[in-house]
N, C-alpha and C. Protein backbone atom coordinates (compact mmCIF):
# COMPACT_ATOMS: atom_id res chain seq x y z
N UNK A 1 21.73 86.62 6.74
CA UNK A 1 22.48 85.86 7.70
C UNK A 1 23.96 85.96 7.31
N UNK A 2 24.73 86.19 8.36
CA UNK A 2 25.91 86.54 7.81
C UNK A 2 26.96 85.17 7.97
N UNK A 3 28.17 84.96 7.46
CA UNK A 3 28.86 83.74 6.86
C UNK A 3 29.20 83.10 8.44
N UNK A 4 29.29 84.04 9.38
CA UNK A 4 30.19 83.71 11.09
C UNK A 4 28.46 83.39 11.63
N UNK A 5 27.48 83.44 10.76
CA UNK A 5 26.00 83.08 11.93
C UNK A 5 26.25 81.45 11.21
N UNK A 6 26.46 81.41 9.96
CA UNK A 6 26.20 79.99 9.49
C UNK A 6 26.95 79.38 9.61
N UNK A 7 28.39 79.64 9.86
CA UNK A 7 29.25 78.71 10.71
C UNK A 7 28.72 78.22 11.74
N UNK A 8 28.72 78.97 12.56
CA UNK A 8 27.80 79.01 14.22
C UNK A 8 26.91 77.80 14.06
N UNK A 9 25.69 78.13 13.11
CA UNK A 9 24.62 77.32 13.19
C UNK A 9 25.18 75.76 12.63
N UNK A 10 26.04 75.67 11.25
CA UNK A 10 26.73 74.40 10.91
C UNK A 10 27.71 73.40 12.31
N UNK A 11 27.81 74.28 12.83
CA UNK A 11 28.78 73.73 13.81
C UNK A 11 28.13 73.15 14.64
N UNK A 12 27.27 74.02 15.17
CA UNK A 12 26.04 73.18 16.59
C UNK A 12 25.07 72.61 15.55
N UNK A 13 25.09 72.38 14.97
CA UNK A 13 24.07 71.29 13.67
C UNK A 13 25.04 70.07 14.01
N UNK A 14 26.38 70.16 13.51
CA UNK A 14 27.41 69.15 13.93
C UNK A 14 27.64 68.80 15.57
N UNK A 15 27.01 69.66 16.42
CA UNK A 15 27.50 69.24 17.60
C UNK A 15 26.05 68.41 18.07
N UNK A 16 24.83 68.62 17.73
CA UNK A 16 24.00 68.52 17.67
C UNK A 16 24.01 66.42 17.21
N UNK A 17 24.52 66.69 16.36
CA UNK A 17 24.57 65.15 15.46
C UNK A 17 25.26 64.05 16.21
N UNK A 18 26.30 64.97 16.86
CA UNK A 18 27.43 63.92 17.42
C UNK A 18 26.59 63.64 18.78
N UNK A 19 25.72 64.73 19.63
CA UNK A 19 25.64 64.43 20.85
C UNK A 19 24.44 62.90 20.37
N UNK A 20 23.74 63.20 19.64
CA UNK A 20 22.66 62.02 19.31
C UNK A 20 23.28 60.46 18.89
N UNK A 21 24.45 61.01 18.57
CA UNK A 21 24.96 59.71 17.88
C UNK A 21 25.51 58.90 19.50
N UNK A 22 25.79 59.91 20.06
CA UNK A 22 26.68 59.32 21.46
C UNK A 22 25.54 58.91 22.73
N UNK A 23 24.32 59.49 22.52
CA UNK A 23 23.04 59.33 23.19
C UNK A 23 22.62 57.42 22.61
N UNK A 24 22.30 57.91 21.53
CA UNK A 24 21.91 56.19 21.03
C UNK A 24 23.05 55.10 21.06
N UNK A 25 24.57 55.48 20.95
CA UNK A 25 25.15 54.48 21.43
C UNK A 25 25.27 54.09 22.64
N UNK A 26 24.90 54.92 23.89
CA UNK A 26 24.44 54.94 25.24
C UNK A 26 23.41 54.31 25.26
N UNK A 27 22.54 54.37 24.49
CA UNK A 27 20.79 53.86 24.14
C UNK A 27 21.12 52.25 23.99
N UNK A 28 21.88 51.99 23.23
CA UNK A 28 22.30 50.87 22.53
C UNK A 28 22.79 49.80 23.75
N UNK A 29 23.76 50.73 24.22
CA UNK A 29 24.91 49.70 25.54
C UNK A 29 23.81 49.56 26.44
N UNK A 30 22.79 50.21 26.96
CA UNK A 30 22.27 50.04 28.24
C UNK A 30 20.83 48.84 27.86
N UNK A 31 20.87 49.15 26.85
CA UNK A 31 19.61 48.09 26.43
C UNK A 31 20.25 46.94 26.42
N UNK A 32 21.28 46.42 25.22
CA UNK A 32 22.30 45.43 25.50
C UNK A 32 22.28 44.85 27.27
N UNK A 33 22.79 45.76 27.96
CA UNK A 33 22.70 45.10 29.65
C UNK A 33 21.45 44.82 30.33
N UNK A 34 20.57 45.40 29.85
CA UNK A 34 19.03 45.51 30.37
C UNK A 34 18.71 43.69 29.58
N UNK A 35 19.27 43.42 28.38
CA UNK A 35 18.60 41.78 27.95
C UNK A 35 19.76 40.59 28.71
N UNK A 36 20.89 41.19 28.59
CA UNK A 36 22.00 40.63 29.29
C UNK A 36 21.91 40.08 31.40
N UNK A 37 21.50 41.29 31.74
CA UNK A 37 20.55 41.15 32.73
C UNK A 37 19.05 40.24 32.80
N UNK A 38 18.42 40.55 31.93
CA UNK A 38 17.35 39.13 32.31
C UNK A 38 17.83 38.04 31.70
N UNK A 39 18.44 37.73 30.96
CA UNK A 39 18.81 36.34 30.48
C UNK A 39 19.18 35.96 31.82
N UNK A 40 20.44 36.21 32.54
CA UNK A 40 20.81 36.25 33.57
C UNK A 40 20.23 35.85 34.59
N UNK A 41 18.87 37.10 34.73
CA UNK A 41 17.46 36.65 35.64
C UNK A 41 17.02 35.15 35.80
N UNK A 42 16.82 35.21 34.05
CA UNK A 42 16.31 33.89 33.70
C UNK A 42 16.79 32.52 33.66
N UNK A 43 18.22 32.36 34.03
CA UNK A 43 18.93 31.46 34.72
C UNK A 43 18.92 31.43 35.73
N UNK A 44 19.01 32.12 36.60
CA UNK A 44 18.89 32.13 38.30
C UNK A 44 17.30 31.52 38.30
N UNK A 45 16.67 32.11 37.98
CA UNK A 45 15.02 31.20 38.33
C UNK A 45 15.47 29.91 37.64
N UNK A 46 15.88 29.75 36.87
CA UNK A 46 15.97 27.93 36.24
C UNK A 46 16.65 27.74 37.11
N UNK A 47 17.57 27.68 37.36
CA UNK A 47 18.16 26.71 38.36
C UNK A 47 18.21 26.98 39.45
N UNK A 48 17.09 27.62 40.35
CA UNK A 48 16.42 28.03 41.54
C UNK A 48 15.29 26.14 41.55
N UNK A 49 14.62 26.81 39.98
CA UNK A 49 13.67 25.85 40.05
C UNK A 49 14.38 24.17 40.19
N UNK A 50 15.58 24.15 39.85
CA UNK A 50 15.78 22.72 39.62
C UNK A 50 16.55 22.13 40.98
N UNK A 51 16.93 23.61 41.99
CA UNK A 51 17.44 23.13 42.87
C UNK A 51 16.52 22.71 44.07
N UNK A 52 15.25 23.94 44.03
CA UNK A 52 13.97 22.95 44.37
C UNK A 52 13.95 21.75 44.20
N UNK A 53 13.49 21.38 42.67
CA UNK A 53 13.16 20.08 42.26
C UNK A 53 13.94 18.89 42.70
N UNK A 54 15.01 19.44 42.87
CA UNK A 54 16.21 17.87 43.30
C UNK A 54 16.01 18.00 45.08
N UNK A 55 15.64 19.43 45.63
CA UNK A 55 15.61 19.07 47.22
C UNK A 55 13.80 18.89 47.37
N UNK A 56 13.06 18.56 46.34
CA UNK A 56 11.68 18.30 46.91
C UNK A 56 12.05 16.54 47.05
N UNK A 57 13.16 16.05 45.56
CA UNK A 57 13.07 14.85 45.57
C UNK A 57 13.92 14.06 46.72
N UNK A 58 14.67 14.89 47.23
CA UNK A 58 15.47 14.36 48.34
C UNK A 58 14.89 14.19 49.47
N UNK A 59 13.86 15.17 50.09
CA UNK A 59 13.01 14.66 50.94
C UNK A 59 12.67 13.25 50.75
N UNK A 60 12.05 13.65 50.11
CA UNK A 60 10.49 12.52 49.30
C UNK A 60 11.59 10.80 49.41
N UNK A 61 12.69 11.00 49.07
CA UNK A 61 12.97 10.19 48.88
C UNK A 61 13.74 9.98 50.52
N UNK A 62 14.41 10.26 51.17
CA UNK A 62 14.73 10.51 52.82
C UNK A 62 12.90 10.24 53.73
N UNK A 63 11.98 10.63 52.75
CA UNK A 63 10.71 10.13 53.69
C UNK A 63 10.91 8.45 53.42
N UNK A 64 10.81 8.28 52.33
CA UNK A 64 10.31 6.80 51.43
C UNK A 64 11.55 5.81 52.80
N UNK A 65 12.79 6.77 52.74
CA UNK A 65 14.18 5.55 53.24
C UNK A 65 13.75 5.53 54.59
N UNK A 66 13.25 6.16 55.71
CA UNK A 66 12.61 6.22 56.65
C UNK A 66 11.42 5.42 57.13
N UNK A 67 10.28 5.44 56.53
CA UNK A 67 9.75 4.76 56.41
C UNK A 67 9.96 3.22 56.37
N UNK A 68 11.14 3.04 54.89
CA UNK A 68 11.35 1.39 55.20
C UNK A 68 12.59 1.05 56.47
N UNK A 69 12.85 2.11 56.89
CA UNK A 69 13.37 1.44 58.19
C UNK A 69 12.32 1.30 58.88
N UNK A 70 11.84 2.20 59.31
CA UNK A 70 10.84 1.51 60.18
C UNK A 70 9.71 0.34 60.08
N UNK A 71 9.65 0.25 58.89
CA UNK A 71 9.02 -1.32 58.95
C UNK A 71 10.42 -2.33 58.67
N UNK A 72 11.28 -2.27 58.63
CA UNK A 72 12.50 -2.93 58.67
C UNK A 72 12.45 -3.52 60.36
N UNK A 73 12.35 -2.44 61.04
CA UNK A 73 12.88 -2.49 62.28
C UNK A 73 11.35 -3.14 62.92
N UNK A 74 10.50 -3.13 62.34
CA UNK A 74 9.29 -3.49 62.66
C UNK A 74 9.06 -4.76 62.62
N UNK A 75 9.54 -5.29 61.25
CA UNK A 75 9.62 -6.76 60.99
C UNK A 75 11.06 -7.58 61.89
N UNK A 76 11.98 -6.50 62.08
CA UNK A 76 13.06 -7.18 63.22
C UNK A 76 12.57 -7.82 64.14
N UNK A 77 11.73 -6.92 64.80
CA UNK A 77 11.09 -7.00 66.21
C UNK A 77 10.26 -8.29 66.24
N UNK A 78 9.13 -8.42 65.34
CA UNK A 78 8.49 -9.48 65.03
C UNK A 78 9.45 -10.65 64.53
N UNK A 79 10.18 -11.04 64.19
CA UNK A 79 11.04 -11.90 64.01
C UNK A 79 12.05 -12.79 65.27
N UNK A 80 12.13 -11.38 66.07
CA UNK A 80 12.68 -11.73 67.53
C UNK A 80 11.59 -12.35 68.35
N UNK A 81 10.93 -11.79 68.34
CA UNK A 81 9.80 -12.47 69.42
C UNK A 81 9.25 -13.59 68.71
N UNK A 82 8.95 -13.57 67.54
CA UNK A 82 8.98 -15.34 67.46
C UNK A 82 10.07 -16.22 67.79
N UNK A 83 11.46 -15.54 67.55
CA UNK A 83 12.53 -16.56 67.80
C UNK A 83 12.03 -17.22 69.46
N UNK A 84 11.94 -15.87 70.22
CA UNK A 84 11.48 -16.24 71.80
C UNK A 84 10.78 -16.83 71.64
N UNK A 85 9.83 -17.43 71.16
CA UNK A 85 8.60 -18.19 71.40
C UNK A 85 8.94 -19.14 70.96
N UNK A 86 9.82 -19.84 70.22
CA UNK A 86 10.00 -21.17 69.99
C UNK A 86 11.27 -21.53 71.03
């Protein structure tokens, strides 16, 4: 093997090293965004879930205030018509 083949081969041995080194730091950054990204994910569903949770309770609770109007307005009524009757 002559001294200009083993340059050759030392060199793309070295070019060889660098492209791997620049592959796994590529490897590195995209994984980094790939956990950065579901954490991310994983906040949007939490507070998906909690914005549910506060509009299941707002119903629930808009049923409950509903409701006592209408027996509010129920017991009005009955209150009036006794007034009429006396």
């Amino acid at each position: 093997m002559s001294a200009e083949a083993i340059i050759d081969y030392e060199a793309l041995v070295a070019d060889l090293r660098h492209e791997v080194t620049r592959i796994q730091s590529e490897l590195d950054e995209a994984t980094k965004q790939g956990v950065r990204a579901a954490e991310y994910g994983l906040a949007v569903l939490e507070e998906k879930n909690q914005l549910q949770q506060h509009c299941e309770n707002l119903e629930t609770l808009y049923d409950t205030t509903k409701h006592e109007l209408q027996c509010t307005k129920h017991v009005s009524i009955t209150d009036s018509d006794l007034l009429k009757l006396l």
